[in-house]
N, C-alpha and C. Protein backbone atom coordinates (compact mmCIF):
# COMPACT_ATOMS: atom_id res chain seq x y z
N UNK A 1 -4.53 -9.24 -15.07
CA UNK A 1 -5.07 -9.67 -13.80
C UNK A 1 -4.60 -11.10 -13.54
N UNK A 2 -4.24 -11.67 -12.58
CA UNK A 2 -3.58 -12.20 -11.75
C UNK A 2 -2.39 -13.02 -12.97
N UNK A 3 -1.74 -12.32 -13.25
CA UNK A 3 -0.87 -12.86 -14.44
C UNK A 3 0.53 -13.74 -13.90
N UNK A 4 0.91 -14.53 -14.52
CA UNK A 4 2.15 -14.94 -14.00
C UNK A 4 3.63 -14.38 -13.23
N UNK A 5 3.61 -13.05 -13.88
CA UNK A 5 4.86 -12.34 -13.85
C UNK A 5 4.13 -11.67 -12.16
N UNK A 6 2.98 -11.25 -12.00
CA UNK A 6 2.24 -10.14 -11.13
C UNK A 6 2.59 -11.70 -9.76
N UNK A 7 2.50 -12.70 -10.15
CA UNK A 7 2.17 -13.76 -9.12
C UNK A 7 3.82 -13.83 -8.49
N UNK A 8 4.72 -14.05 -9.76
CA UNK A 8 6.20 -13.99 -9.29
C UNK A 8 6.73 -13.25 -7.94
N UNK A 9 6.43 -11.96 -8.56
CA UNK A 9 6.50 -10.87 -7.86
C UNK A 9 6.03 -10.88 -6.84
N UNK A 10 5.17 -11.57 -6.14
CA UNK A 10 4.36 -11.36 -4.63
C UNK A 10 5.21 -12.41 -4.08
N UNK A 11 5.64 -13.57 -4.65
CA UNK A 11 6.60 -14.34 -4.12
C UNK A 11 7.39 -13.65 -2.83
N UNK A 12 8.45 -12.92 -3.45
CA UNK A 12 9.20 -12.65 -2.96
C UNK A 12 9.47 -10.84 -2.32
N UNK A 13 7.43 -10.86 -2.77
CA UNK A 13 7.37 -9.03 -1.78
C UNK A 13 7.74 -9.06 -0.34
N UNK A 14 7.94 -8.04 0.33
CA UNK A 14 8.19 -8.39 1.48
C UNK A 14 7.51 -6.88 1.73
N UNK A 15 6.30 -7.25 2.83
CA UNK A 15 5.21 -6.50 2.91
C UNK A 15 5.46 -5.83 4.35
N UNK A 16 5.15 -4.30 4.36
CA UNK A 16 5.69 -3.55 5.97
C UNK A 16 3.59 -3.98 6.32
N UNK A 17 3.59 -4.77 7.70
CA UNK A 17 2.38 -4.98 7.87
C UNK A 17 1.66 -3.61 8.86
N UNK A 18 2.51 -2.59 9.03
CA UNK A 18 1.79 -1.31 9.77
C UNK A 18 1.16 -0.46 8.80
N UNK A 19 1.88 -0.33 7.64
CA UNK A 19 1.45 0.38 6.30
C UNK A 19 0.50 0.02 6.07
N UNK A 20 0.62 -1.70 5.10
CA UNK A 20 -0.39 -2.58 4.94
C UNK A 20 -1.81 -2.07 5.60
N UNK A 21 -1.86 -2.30 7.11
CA UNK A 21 -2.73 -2.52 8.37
C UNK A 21 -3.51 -0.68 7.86
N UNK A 22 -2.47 0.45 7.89
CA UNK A 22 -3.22 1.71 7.62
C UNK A 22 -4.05 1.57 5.97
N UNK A 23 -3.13 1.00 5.09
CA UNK A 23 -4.40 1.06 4.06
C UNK A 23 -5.20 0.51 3.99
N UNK A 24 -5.20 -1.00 4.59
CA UNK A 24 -6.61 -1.35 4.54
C UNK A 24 -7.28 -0.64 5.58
N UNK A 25 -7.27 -0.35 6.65
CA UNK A 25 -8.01 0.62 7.48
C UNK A 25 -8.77 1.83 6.74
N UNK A 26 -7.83 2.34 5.97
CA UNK A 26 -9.02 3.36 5.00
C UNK A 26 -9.60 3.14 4.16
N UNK A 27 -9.23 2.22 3.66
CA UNK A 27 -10.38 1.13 2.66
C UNK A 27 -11.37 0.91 3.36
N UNK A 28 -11.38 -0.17 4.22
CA UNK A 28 -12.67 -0.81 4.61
C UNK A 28 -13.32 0.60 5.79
N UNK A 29 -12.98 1.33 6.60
CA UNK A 29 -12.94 1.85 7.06
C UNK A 29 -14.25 3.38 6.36
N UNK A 30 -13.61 3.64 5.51
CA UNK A 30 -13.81 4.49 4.36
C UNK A 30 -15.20 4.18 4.08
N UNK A 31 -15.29 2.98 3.45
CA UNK A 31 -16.10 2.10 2.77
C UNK A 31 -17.52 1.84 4.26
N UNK A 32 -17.03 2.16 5.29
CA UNK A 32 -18.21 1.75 5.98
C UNK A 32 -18.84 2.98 6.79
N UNK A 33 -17.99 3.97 6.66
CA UNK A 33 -18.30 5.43 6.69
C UNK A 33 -19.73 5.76 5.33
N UNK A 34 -19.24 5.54 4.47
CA UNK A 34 -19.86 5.97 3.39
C UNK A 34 -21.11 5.14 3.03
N UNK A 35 -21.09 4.06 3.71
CA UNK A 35 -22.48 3.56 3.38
C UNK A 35 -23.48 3.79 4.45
N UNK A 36 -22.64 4.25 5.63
CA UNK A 36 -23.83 4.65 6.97
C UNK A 36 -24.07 5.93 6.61
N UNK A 37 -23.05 6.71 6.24
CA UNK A 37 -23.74 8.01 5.43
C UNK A 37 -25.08 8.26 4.44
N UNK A 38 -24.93 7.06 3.51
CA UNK A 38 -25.72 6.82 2.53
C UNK A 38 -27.04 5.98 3.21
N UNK A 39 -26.84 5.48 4.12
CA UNK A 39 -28.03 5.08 4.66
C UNK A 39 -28.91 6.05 5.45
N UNK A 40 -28.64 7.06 5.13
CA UNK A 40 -29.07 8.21 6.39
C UNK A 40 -29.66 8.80 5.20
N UNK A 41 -29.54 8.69 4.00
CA UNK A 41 -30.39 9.92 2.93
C UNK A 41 -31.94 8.90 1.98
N UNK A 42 -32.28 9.19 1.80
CA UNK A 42 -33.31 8.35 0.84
C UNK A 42 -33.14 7.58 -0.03
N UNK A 43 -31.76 7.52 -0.28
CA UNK A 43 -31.49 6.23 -1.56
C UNK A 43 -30.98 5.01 -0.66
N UNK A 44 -30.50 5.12 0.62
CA UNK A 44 -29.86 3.92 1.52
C UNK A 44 -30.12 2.69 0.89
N UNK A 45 -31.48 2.70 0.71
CA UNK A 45 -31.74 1.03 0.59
C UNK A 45 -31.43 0.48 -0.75
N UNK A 46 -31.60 1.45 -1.85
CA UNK A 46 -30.88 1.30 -2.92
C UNK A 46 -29.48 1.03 -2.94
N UNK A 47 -28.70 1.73 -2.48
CA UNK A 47 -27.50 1.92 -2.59
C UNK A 47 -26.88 0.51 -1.53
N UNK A 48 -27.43 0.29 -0.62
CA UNK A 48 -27.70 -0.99 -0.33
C UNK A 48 -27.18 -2.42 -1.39
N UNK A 49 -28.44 -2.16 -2.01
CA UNK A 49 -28.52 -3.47 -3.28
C UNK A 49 -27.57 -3.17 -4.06
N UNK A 50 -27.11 -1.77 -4.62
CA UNK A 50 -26.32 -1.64 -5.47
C UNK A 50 -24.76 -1.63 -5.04
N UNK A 51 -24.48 -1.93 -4.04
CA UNK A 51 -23.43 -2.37 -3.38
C UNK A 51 -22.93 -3.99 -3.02
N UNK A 52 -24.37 -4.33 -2.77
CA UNK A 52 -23.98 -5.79 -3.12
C UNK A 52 -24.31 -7.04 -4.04
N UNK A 53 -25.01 -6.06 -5.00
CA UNK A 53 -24.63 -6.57 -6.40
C UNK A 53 -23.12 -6.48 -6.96
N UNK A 54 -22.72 -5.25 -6.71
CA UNK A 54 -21.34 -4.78 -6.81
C UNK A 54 -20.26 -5.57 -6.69
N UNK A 55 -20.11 -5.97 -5.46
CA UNK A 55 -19.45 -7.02 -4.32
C UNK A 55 -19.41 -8.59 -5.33
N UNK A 56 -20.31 -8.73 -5.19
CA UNK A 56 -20.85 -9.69 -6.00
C UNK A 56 -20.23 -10.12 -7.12
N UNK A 57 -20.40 -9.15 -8.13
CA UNK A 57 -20.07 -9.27 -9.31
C UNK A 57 -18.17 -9.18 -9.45
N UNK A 58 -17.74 -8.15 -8.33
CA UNK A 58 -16.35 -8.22 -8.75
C UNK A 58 -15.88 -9.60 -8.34
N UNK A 59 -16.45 -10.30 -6.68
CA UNK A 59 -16.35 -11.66 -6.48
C UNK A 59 -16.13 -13.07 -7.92
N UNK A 60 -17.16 -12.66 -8.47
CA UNK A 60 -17.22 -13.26 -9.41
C UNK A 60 -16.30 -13.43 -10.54
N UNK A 61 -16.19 -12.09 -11.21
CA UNK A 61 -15.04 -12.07 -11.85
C UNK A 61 -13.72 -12.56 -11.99
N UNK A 62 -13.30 -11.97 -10.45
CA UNK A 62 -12.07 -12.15 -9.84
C UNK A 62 -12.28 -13.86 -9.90
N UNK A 63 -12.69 -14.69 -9.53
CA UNK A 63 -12.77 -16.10 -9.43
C UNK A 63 -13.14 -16.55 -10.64
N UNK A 64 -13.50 -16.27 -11.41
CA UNK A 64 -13.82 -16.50 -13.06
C UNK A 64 -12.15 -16.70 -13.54
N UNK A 65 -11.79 -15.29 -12.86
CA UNK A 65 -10.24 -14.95 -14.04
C UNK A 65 -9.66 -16.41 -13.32
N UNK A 66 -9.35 -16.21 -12.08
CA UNK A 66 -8.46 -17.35 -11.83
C UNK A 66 -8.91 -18.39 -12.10
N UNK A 67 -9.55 -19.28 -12.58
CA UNK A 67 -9.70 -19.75 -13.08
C UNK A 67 -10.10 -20.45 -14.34
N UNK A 68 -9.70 -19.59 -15.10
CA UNK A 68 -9.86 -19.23 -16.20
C UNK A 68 -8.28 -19.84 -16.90
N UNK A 69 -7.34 -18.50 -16.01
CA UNK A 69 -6.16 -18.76 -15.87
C UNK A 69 -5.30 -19.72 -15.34
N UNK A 70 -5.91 -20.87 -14.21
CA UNK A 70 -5.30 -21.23 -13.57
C UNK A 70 -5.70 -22.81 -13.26
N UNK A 71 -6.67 -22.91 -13.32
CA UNK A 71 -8.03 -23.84 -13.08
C UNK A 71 -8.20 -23.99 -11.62
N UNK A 72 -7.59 -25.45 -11.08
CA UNK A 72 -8.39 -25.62 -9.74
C UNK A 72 -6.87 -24.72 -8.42
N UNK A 73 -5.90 -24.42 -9.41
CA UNK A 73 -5.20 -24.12 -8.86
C UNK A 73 -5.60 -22.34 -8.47
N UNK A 74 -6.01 -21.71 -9.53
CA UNK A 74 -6.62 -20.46 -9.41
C UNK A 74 -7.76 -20.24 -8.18
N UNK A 75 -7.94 -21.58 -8.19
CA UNK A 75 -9.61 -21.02 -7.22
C UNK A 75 -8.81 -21.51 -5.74
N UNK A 76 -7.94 -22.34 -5.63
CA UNK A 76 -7.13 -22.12 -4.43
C UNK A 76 -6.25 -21.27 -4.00
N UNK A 77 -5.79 -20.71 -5.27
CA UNK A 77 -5.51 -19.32 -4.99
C UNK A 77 -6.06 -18.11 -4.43
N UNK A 78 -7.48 -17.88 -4.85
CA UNK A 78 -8.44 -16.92 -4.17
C UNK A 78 -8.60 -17.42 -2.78
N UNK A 79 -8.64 -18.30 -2.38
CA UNK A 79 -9.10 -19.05 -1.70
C UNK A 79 -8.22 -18.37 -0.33
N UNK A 80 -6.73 -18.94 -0.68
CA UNK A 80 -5.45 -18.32 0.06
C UNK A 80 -5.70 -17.08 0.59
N UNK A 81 -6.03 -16.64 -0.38
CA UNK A 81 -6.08 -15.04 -0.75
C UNK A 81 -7.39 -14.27 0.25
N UNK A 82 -8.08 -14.95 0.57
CA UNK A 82 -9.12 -14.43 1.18
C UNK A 82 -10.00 -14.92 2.42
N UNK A 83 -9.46 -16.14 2.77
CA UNK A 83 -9.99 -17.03 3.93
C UNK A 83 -9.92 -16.60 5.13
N UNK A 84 -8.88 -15.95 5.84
CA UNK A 84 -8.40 -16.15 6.85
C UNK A 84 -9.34 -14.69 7.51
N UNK A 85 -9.15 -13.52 6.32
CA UNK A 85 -9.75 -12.08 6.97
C UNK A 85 -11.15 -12.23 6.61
N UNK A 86 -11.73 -12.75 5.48
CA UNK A 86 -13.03 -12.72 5.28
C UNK A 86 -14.12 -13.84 6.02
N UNK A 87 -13.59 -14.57 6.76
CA UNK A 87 -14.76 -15.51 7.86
C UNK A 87 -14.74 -14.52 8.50
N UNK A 88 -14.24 -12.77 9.26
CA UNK A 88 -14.70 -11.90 9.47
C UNK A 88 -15.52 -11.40 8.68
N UNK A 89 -14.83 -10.98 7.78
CA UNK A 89 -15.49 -9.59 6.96
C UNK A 89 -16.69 -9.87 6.10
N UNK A 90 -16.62 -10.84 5.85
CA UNK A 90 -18.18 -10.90 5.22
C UNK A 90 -19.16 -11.09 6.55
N UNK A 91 -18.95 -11.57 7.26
CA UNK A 91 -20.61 -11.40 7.74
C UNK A 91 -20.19 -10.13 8.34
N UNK A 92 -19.26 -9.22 8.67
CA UNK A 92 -19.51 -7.60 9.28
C UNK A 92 -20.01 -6.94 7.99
N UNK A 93 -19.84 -7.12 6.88
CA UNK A 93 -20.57 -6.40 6.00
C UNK A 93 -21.88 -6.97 5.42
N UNK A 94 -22.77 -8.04 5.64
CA UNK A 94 -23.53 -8.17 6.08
C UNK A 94 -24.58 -7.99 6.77
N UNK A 95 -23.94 -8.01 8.31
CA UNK A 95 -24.55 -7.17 9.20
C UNK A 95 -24.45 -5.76 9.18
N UNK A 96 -23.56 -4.95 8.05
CA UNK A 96 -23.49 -3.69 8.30
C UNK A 96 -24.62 -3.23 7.06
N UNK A 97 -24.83 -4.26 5.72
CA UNK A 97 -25.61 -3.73 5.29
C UNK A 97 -27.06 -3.70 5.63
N UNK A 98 -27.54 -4.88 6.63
CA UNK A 98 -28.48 -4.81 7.43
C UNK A 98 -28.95 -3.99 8.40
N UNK A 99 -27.55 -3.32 8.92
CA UNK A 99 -27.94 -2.61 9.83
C UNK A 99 -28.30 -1.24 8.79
N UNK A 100 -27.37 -0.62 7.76
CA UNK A 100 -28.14 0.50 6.84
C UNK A 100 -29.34 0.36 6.55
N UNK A 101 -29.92 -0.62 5.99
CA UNK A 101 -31.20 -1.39 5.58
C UNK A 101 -31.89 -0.73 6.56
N UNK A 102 -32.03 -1.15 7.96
CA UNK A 102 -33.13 -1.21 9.33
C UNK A 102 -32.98 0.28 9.40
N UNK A 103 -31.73 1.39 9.41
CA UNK A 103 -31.29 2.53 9.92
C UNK A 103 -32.14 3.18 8.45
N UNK A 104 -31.83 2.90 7.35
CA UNK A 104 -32.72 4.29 6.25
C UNK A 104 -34.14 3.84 6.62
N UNK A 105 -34.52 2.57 6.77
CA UNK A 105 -35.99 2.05 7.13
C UNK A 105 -36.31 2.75 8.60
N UNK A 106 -35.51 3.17 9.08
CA UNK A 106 -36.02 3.36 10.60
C UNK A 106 -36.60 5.32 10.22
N UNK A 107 -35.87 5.80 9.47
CA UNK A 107 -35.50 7.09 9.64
C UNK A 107 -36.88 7.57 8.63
N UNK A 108 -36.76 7.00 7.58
CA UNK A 108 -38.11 7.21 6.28
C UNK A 108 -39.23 6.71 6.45
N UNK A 109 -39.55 5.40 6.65
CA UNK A 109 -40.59 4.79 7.27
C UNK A 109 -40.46 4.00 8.71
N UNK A 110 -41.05 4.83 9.69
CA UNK A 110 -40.69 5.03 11.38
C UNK A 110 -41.65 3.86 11.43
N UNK A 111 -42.70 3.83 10.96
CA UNK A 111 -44.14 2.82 11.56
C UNK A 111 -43.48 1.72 11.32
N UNK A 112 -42.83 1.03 10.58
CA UNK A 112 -42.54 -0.09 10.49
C UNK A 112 -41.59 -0.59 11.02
N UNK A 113 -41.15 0.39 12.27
CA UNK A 113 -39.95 -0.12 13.07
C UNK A 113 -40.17 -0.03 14.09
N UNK A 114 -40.61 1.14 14.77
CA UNK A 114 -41.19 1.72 16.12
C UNK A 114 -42.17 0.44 16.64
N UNK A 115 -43.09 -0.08 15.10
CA UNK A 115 -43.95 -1.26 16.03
C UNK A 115 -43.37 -2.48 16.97
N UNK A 116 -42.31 -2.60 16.06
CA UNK A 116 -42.08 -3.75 16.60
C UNK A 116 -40.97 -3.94 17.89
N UNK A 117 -41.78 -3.18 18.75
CA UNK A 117 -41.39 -3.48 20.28
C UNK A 117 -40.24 -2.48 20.63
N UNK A 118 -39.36 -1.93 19.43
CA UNK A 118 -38.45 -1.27 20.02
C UNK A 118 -39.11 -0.08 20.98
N UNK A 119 -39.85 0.48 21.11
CA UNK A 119 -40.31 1.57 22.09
C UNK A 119 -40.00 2.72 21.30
N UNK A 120 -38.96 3.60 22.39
CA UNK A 120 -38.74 4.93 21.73
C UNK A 120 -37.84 5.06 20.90
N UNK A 121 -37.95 6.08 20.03
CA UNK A 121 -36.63 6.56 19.45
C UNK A 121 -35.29 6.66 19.65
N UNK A 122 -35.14 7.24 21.06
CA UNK A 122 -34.00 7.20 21.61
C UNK A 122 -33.52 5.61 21.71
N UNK A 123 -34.10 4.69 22.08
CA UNK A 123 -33.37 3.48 22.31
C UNK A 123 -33.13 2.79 21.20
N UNK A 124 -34.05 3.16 20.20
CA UNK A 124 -33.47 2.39 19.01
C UNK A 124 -32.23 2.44 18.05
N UNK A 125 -32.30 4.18 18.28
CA UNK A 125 -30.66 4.71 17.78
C UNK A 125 -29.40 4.55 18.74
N UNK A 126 -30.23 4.41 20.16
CA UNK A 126 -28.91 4.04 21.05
C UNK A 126 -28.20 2.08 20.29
N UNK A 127 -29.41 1.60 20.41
CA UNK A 127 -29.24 0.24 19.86
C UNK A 127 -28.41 0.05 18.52
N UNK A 128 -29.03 1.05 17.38
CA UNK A 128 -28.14 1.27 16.68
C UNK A 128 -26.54 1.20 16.65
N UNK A 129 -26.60 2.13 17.64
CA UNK A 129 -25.09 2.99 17.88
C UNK A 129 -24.35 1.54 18.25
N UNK A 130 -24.83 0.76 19.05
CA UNK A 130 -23.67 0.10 20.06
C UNK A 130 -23.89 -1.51 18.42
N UNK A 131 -24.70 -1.36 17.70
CA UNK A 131 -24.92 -3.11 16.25
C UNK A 131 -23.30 -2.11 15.52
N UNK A 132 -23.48 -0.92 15.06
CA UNK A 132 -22.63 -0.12 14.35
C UNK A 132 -21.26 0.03 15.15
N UNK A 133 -20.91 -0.04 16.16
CA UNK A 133 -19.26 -0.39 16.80
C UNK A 133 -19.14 -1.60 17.07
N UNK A 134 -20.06 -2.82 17.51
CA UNK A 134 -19.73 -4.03 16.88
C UNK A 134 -18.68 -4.33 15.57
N UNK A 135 -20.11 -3.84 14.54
CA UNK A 135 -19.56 -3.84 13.35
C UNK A 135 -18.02 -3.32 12.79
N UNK A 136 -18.11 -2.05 13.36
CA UNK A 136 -16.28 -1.79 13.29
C UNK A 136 -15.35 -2.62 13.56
N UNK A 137 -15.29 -2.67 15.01
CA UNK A 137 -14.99 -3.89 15.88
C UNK A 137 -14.03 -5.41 14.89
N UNK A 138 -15.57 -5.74 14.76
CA UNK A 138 -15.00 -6.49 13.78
C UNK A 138 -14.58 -6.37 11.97
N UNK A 139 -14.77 -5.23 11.62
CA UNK A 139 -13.82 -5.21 10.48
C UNK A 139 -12.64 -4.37 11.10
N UNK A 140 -12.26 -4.44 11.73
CA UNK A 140 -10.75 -3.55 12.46
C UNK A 140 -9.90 -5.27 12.59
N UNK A 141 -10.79 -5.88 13.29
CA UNK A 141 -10.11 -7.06 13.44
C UNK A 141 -9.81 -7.92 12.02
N UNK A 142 -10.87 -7.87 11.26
CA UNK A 142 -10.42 -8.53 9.71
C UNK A 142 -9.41 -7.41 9.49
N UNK A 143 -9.33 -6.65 9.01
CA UNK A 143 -8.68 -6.02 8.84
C UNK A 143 -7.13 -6.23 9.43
N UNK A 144 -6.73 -6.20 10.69
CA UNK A 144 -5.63 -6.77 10.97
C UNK A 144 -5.01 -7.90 10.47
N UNK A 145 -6.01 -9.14 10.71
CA UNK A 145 -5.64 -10.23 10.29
C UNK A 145 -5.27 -9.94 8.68
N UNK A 146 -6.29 -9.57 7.88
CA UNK A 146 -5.81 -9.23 6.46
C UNK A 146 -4.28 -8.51 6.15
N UNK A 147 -3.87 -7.61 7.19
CA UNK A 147 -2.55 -7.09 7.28
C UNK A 147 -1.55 -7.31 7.27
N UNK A 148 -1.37 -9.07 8.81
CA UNK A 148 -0.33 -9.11 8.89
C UNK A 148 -0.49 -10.87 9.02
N UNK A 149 -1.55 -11.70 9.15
CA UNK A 149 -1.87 -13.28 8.76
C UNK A 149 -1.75 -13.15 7.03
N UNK A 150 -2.89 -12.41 6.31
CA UNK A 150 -2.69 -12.74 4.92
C UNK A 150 -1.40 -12.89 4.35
N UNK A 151 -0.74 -11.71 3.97
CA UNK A 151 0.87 -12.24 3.25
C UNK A 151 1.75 -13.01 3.81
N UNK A 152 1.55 -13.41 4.87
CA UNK A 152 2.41 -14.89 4.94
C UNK A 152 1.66 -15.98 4.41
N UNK A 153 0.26 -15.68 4.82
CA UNK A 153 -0.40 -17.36 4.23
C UNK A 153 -0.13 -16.93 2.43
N UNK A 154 -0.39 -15.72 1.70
CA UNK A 154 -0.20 -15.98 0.21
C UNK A 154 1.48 -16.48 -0.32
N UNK A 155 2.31 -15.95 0.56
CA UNK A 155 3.56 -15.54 0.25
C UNK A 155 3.77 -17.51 0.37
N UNK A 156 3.38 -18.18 1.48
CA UNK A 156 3.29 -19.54 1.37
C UNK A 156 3.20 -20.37 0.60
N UNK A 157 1.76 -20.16 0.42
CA UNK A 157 0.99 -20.45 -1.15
C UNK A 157 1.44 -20.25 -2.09
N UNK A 158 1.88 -19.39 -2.40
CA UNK A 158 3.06 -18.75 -4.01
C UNK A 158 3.83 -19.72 -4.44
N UNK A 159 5.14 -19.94 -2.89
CA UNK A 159 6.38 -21.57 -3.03
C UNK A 159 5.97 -22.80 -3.62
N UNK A 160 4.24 -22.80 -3.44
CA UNK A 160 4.12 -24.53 -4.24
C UNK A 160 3.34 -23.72 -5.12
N UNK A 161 3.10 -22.89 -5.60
CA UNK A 161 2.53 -22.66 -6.62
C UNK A 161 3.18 -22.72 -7.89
């Protein structure tokens, strides 16, 4: 993990950013399918926490190694590595795990949502619907930027590295 020879090599990758752009699309994409899924069954709110403990912990790691490996140069490395798409993407996943949160809470225990002013059913899932294409919205847009801004800013970063 992030080894010298693996770092060389990105130097001088030369990345097709439409490809790029489709895999992360089914990554994050994928990834936000499957947790609105999972928010719709009785473990949501679990699976919730256990997702961003998850997150969390690989965060961690990953910034451990580089610097581990690298010192202050490693953590500017992640840094490179993740700035530009994630002032999106973290708060859309955020708000997307909030919105699972409110959506398994809305569906299992109704009283504690219905009170508070939303009215009917129908408007709350309409409300739903339109927080949840936000949310796409903007990981489509991290997502781009991650596609075709990221490997020039790493590929940058690499030359004085």
């Amino acid at each position: 993990m992030l080894s010298a020879s693996s770092l060389s090599r990105l130097k001088y990758l030369e990345i097709n950013g439409n490809s790029f752009l489709a895999y992360i699309l089914r990554e994050r994409i994928g990834t936000v399918i499957l947790l609105c899924l999972l928010a719709t069954t009785y473990v949501g709110t679990v699976t919730i926490a256990l997702y961003a403990a998850w997150m969390g912990m690989m965060a961690g790691i990953f910034l451990s190694v580089a610097a581990m490996r690298y010192g202050l140069k490693g953590i500017f490395l992640v840094l490179a590595g993740i700035l530009p798409q994630y002032i999106l993407l973290v708060p859309a996943y955020i708000m997307l795990m909030n919105w699972c949160y409110q959506l398994c809470t809305g569906l299992y225990y109704p009283h504690k949502v219905y009170e508070d002013g939303y009215g009917m059913k129908r408007q709350y899932y309409m409300k739903k619907i339109v927080q949840l294409f936000v949310i796409l919205m903007v990981v489509i847009i991290g997502s781009m930027v991650e596609s075709y801004v990221n490997p020039i800013l790493i590929s940058r970063f690499l030359k004085i590295f």
